[in-house]
C-alpha atoms as a PDB file:
ATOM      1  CA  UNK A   1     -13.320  48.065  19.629  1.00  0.00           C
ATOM      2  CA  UNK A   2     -13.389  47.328  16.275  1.00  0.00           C
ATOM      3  CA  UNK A   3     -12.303  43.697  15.644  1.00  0.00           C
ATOM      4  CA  UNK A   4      -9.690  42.461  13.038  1.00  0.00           C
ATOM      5  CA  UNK A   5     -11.859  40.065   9.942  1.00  0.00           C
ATOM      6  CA  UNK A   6      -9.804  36.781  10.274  1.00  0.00           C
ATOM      7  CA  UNK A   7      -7.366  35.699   6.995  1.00  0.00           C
ATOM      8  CA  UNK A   8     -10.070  33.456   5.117  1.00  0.00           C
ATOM      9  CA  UNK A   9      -6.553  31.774   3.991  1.00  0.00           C
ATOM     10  CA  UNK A  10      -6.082  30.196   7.921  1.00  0.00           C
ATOM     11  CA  UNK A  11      -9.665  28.686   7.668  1.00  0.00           C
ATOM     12  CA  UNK A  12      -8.825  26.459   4.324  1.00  0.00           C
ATOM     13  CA  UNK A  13      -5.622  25.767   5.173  1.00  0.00           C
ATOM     14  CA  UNK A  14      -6.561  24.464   8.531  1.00  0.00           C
ATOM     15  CA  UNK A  15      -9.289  22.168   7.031  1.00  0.00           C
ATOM     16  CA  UNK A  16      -6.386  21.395   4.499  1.00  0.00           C
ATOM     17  CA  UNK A  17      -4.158  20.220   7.029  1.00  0.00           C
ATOM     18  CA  UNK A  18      -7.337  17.974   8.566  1.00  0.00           C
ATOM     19  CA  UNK A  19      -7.503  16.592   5.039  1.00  0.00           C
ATOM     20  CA  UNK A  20      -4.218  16.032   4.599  1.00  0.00           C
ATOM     21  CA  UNK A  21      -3.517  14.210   8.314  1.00  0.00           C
ATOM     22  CA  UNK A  22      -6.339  11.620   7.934  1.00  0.00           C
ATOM     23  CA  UNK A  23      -4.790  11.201   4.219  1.00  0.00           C
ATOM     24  CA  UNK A  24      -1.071  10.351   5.802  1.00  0.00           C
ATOM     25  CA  UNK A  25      -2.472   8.045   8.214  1.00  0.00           C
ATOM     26  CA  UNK A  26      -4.713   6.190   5.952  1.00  0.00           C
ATOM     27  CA  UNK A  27      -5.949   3.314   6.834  1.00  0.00           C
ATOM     28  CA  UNK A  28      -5.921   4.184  10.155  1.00  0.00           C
ATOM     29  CA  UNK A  29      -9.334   5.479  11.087  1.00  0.00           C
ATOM     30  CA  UNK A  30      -9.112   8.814  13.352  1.00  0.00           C
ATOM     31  CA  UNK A  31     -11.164  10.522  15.569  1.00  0.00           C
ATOM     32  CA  UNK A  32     -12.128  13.956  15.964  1.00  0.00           C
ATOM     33  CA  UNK A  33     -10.002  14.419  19.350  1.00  0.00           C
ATOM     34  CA  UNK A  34      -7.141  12.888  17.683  1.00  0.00           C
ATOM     35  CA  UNK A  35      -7.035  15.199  15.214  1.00  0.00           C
ATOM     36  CA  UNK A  36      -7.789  17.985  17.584  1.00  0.00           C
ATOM     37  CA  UNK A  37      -4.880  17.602  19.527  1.00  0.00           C
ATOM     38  CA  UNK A  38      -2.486  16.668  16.555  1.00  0.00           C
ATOM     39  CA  UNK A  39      -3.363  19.712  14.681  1.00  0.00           C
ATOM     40  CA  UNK A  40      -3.381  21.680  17.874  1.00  0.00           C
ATOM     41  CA  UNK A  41      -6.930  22.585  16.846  1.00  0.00           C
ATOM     42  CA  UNK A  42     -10.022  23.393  19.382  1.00  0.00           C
ATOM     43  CA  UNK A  43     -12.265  20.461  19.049  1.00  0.00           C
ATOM     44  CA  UNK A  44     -15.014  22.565  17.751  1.00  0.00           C
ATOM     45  CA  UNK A  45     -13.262  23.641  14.699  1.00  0.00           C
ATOM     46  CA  UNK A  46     -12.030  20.011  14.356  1.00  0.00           C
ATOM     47  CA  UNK A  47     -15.630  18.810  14.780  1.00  0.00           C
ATOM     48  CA  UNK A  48     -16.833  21.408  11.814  1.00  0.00           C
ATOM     49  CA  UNK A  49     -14.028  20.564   9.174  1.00  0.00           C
ATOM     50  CA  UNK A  50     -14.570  17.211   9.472  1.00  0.00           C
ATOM     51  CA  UNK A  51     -18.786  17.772   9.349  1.00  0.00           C
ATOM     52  CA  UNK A  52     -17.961  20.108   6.270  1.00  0.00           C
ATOM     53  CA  UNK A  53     -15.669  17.648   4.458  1.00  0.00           C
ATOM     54  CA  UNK A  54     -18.080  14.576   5.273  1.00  0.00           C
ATOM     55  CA  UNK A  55     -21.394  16.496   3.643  1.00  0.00           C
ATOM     56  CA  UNK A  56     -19.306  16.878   0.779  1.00  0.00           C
ATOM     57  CA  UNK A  57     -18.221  13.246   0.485  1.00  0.00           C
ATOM     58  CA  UNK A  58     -14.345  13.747   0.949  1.00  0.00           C
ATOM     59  CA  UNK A  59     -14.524  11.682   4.335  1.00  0.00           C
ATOM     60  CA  UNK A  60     -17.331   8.971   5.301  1.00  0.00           C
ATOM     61  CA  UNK A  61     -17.993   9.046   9.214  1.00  0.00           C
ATOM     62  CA  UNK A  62     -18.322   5.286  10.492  1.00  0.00           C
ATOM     63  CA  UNK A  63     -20.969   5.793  13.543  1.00  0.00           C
ATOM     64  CA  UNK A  64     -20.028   2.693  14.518  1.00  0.00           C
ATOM     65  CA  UNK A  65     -16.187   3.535  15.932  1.00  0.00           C
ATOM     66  CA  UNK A  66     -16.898   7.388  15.685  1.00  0.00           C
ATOM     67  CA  UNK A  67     -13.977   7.574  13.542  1.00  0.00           C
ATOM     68  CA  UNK A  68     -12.920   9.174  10.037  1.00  0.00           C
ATOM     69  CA  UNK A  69     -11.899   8.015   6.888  1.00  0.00           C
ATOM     70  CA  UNK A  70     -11.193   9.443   3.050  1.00  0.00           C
ATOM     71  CA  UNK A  71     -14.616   9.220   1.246  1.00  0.00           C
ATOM     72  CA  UNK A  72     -15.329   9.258  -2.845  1.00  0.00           C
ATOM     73  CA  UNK A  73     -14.534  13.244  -3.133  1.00  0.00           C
ATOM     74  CA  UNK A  74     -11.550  12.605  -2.190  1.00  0.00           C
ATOM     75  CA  UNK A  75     -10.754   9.571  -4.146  1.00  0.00           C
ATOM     76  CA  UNK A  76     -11.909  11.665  -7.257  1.00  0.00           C
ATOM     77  CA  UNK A  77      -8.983  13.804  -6.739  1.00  0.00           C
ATOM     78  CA  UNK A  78      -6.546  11.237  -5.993  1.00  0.00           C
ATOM     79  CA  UNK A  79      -7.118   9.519  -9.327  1.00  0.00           C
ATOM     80  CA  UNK A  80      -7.236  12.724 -11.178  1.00  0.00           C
ATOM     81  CA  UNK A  81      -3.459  13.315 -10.101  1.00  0.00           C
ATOM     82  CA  UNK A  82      -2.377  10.702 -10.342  1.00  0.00           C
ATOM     83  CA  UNK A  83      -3.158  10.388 -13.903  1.00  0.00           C
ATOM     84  CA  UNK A  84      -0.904  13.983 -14.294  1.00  0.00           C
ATOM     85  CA  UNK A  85       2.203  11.994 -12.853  1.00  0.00           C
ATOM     86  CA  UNK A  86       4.203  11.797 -15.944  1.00  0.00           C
ATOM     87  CA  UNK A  87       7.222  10.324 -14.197  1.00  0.00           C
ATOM     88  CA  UNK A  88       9.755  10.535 -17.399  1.00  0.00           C
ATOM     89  CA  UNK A  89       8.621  13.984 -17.581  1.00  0.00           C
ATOM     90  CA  UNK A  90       8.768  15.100 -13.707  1.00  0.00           C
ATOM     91  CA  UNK A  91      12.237  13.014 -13.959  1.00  0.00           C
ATOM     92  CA  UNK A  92      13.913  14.326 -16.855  1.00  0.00           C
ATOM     93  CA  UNK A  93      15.214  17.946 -15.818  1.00  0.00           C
ATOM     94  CA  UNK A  94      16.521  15.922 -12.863  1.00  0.00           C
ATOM     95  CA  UNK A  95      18.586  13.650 -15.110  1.00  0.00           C
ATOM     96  CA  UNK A  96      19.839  16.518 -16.921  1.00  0.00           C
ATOM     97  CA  UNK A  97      21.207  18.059 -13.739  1.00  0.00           C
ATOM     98  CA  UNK A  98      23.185  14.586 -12.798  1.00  0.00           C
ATOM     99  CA  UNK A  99      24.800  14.538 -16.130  1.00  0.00           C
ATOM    100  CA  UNK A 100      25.736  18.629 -15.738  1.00  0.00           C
ATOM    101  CA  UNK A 101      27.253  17.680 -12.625  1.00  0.00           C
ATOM    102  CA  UNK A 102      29.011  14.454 -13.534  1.00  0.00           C
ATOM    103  CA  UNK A 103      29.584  13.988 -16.943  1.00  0.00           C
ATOM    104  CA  UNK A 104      28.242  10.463 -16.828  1.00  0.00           C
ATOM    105  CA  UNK A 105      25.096   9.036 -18.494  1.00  0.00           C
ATOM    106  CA  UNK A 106      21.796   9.034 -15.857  1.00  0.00           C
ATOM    107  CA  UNK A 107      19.052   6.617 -16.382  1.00  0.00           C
ATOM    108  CA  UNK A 108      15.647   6.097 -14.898  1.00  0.00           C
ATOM    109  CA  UNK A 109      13.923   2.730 -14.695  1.00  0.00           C
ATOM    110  CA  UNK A 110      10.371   1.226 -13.366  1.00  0.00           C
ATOM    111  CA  UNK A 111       9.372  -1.860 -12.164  1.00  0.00           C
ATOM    112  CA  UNK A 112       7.617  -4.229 -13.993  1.00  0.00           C
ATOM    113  CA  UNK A 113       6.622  -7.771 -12.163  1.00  0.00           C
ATOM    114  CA  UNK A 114       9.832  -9.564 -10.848  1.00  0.00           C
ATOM    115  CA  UNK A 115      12.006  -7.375 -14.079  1.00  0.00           C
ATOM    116  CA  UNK A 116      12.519  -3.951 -14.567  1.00  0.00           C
ATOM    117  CA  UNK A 117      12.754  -1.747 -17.856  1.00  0.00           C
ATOM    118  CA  UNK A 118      14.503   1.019 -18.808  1.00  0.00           C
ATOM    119  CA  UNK A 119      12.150   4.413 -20.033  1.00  0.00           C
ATOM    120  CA  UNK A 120      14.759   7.184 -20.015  1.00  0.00           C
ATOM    121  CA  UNK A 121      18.236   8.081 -20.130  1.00  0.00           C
ATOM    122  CA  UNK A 122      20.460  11.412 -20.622  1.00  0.00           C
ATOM    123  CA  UNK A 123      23.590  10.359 -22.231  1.00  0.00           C
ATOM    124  CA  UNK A 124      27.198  11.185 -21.371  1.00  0.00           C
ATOM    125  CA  UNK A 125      28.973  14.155 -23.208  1.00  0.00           C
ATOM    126  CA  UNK A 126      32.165  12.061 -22.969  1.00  0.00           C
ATOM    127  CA  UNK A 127      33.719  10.125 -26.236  1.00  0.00           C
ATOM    128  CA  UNK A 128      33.258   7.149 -24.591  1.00  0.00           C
ATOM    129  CA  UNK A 129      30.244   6.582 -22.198  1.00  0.00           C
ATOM    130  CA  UNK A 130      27.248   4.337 -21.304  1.00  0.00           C
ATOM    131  CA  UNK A 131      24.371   4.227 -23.514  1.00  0.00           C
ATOM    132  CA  UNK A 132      21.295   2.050 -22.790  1.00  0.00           C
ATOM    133  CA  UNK A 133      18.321   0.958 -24.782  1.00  0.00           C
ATOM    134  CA  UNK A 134      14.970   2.222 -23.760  1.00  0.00           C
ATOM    135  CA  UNK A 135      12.636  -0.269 -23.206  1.00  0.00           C
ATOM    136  CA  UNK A 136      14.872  -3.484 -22.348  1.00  0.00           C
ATOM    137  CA  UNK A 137      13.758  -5.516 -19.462  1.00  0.00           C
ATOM    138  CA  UNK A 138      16.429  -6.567 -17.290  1.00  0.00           C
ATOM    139  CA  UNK A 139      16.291  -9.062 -13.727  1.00  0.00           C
ATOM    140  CA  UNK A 140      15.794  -7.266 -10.402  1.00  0.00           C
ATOM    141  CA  UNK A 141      19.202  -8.821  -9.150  1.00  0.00           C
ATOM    142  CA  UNK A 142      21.296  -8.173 -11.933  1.00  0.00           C
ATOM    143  CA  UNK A 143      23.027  -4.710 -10.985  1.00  0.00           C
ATOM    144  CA  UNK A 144      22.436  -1.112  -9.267  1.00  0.00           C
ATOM    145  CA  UNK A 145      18.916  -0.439 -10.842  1.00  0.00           C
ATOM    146  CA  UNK A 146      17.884  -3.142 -10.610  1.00  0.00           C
ATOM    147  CA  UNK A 147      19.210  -4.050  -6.652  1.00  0.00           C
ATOM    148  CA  UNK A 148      18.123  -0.497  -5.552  1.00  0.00           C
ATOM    149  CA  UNK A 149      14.740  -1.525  -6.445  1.00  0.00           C
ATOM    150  CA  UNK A 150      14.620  -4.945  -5.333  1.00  0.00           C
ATOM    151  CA  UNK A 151      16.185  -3.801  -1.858  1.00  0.00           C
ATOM    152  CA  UNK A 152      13.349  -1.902  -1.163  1.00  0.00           C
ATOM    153  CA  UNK A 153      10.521  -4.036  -2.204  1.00  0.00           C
ATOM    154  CA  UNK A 154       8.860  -5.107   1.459  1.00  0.00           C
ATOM    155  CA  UNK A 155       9.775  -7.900   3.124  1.00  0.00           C
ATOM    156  CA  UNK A 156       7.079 -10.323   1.765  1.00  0.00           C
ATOM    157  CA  UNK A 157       7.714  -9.553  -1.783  1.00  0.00           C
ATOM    158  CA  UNK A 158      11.764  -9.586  -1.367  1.00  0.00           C
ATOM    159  CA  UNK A 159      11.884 -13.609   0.109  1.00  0.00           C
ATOM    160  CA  UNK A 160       9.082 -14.628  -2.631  1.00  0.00           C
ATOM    161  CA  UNK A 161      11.970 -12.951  -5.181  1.00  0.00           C
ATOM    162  CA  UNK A 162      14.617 -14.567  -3.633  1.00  0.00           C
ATOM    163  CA  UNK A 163      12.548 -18.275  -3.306  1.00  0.00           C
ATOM    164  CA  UNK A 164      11.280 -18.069  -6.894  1.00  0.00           C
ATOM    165  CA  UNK A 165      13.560 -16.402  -8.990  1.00  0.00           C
ATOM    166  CA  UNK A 166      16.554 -17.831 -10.989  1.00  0.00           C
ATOM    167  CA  UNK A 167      19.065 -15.625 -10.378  1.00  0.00           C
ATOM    168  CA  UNK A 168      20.414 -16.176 -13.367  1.00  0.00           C
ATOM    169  CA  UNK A 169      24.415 -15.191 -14.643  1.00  0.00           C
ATOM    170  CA  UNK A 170      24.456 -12.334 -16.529  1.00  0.00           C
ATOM    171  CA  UNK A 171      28.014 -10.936 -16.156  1.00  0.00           C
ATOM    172  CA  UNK A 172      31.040 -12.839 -14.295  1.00  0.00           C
ATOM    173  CA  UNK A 173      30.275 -10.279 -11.243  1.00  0.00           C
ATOM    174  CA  UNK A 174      26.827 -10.876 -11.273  1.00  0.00           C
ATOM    175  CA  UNK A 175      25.215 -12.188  -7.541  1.00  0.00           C
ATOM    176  CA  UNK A 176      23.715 -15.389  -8.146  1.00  0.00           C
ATOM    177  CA  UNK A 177      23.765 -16.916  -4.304  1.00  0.00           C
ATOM    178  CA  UNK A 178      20.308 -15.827  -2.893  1.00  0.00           C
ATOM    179  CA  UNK A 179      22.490 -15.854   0.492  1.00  0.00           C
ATOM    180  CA  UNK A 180      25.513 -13.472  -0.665  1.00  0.00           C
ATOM    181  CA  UNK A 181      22.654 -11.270  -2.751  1.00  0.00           C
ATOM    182  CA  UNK A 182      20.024 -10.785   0.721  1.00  0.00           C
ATOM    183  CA  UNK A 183      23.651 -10.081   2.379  1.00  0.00           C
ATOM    184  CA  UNK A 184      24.319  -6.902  -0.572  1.00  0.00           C
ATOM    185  CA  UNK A 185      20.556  -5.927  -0.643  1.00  0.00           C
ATOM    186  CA  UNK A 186      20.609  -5.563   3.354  1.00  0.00           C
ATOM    187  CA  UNK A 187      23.767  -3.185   2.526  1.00  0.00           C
ATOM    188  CA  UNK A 188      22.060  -1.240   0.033  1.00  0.00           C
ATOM    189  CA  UNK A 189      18.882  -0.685   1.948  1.00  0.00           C
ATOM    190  CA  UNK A 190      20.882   0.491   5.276  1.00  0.00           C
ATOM    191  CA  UNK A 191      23.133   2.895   2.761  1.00  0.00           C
ATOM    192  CA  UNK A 192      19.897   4.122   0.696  1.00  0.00           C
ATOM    193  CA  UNK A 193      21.720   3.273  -2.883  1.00  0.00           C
ATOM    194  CA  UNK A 194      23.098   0.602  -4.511  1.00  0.00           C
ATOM    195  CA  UNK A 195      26.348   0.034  -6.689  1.00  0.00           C
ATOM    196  CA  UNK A 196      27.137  -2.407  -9.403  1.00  0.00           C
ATOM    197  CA  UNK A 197      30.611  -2.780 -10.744  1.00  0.00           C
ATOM    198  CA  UNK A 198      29.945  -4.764 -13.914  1.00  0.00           C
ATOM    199  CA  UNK A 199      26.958  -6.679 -12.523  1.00  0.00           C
ATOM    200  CA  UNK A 200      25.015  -6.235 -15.471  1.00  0.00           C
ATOM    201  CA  UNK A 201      27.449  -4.978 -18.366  1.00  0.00           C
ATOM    202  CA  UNK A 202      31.033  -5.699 -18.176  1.00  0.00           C
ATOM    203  CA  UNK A 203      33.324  -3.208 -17.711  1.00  0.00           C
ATOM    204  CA  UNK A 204      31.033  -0.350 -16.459  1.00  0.00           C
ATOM    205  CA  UNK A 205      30.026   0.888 -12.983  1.00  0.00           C
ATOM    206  CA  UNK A 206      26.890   2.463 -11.558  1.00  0.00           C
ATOM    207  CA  UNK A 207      25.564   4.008  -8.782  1.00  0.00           C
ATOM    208  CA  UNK A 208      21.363   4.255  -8.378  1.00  0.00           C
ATOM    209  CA  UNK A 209      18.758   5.317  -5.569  1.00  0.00           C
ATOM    210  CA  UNK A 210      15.052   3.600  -5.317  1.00  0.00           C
ATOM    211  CA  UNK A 211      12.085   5.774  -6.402  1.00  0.00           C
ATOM    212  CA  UNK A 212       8.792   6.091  -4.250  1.00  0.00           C
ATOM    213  CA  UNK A 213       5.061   6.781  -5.050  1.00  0.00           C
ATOM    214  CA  UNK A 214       3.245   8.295  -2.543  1.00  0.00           C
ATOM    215  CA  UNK A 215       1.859   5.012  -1.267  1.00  0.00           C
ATOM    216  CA  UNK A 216       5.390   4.664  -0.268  1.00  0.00           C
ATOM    217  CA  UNK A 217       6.189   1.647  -3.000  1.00  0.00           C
ATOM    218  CA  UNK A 218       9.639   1.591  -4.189  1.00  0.00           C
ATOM    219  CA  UNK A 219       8.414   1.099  -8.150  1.00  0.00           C
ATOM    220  CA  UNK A 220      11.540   2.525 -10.043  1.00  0.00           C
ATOM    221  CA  UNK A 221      14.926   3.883  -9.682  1.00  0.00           C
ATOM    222  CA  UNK A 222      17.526   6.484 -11.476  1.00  0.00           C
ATOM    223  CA  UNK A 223      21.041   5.579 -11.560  1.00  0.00           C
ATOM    224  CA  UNK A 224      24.675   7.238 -12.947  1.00  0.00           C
ATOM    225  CA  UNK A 225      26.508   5.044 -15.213  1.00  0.00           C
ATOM    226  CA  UNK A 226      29.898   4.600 -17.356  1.00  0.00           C
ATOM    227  CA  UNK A 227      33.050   3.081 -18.160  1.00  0.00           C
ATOM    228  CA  UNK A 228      34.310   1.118 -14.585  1.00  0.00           C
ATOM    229  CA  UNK A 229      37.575   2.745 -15.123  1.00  0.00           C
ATOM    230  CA  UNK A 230      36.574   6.340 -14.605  1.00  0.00           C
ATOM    231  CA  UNK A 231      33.958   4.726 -11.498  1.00  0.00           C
ATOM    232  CA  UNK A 232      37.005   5.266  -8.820  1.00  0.00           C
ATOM    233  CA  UNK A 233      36.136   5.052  -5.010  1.00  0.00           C
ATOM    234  CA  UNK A 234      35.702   8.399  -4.653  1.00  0.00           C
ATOM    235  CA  UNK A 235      33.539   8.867  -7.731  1.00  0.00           C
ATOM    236  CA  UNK A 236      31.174   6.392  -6.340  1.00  0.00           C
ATOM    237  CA  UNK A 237      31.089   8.457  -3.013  1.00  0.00           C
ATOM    238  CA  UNK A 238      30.045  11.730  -4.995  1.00  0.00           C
ATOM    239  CA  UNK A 239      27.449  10.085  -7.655  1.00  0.00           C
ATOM    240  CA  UNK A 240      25.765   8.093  -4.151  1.00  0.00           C
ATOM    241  CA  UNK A 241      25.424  11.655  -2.908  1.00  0.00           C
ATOM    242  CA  UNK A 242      23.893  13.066  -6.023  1.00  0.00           C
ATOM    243  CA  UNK A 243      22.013  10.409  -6.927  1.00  0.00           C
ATOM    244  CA  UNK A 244      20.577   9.997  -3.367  1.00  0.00           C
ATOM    245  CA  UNK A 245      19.039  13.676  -3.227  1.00  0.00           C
ATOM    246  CA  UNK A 246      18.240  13.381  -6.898  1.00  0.00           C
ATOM    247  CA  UNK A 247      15.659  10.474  -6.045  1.00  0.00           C
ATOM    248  CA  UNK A 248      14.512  12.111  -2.922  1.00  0.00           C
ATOM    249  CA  UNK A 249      13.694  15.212  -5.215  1.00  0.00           C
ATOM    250  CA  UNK A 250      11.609  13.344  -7.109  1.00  0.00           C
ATOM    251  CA  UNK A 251      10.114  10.979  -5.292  1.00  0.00           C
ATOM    252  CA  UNK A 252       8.758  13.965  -3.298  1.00  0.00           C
ATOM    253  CA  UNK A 253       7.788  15.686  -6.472  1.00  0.00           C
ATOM    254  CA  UNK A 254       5.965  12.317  -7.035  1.00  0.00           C
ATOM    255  CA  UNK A 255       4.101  13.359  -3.396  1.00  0.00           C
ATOM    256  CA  UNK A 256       6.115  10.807  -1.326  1.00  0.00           C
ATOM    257  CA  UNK A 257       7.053  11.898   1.767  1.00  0.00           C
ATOM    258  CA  UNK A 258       9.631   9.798   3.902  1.00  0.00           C
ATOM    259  CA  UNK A 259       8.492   9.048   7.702  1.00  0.00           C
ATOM    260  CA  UNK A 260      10.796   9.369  10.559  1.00  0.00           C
ATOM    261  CA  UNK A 261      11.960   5.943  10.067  1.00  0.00           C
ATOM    262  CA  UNK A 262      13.081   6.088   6.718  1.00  0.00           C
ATOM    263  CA  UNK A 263      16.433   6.779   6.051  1.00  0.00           C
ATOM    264  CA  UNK A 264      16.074   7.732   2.616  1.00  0.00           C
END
């Protein structure tokens, strides 16, 4: 009987998938029967993948626990995509989409130290509308950017913020009591998003979403913004929605990928 060649596709994406798992649990160190039985893979194949991708440097084998771990190779290619992440690029079309949809201006910010600066925005078509200078650095407490950033820092970095920082007044509605602000930042990272009305600039409301590498960081955010009058209750609903997948479109485009745990 004449047997069937098998789909040279199913071999590399198999040893893809190896790749891949001991990449998502990095720094966890796995084992070949651990990735056996989580890839639902005969040991054998397991044990050849992993002898394959070793001999070419992507893993290093530590005789000493029997376990795996990414090697050079595989750093190589890390770096080398990274370094084709052009965030305001990958971000842009998305921007464009939120102000087809809304009418309002859409902005996307990055973290930098305890401040964060503005590096994009698509402007409202309206007469009146938000407009923000690229390039201004602005607190991490100081309105929806800034708190949908800060909100997701980890917990380490969020109470040396809160112990260090000034907190200083920028608007009347600004949160300056580190108590009342760890009280809205605990809101914002339960919801996903955070809203400012008039936090930062008087007289205008926003609505923003965190943005995640693929480490998982939370190092920018994009946010809708306008005039606080046309930011009703139920236009904040809507623009949290929208901005909410918006983020998770590209943070995944960014190659973060949420775990079970993450409500975002």
């Amino acid at each position: 009987m004449e047997r069937t060649p098998a789909d040279p596709r199913s071999g590399l994406l198999r040893a893809m998938a190896v790749l891949s798992l001991i990449a998502e649990r990095s720094p966890t160190r796995l084992g070949v029967s651990t990735i056996a039985r989580d890839l639902d893979l005969p040991k054998a194949v397991a044990h050849r993948i992993l002898k394959e991708f070793t001999a070419a440097d992507y893993l290093v084998f530590d005789d000493r626990t029997k376990r795996y771990r990414l090697g050079p190779s595989s750093l190589t290619l890390g770096l080398a995509a990274l370094r084709d992440l052009d965030v305001p690029k990958i971000a842009r079309p998305h921007l464009d989409r939120l102000v087809a949809a809304t009418g309002e201006t859409a902005t996307l910010s990055v973290r930098n130290g305890s401040a964060r600066v503005y590096v994009d925005q698509v402007l409202s078509s309206h007469e009146i509308r938000m407009s923000i200078s690229l390039g201004t650095s602005h607190p991490l407490h100081a309105g929806s950017s800034s708190k949908a950033i800060l909100a997701h820092l980890g917990e380490a970095e969020l109470d040396a913020y809160l112990a260090t920082a000034a907190l200083e007044r920028v608007t009347a509605q600004t949160i300056t009591d580190p108590v009342a602000l760890r009280a809205d930042l605990e809101r914002v990272r339960e919801l996903g998003y955070a809203v400012s009305a008039g936090e930062r600039q008087s007289g205008a409301g926003s609505v923003a979403a965190p943005l995640y590498r693929a480490s998982g960081e939370a190092f920018g955010s994009i946010s809708l913004c306008g005039p606080r009058d046309r930011f009703t209750p139920e236009a904040y609903e809507e623009y949290a929605r929208l901005v909410l997948k918006t983020a998770a479109e590209i943070s995944a485009e960014l190659g973060y990928k949420p775990s079970r745990e993450d409500p975002s």
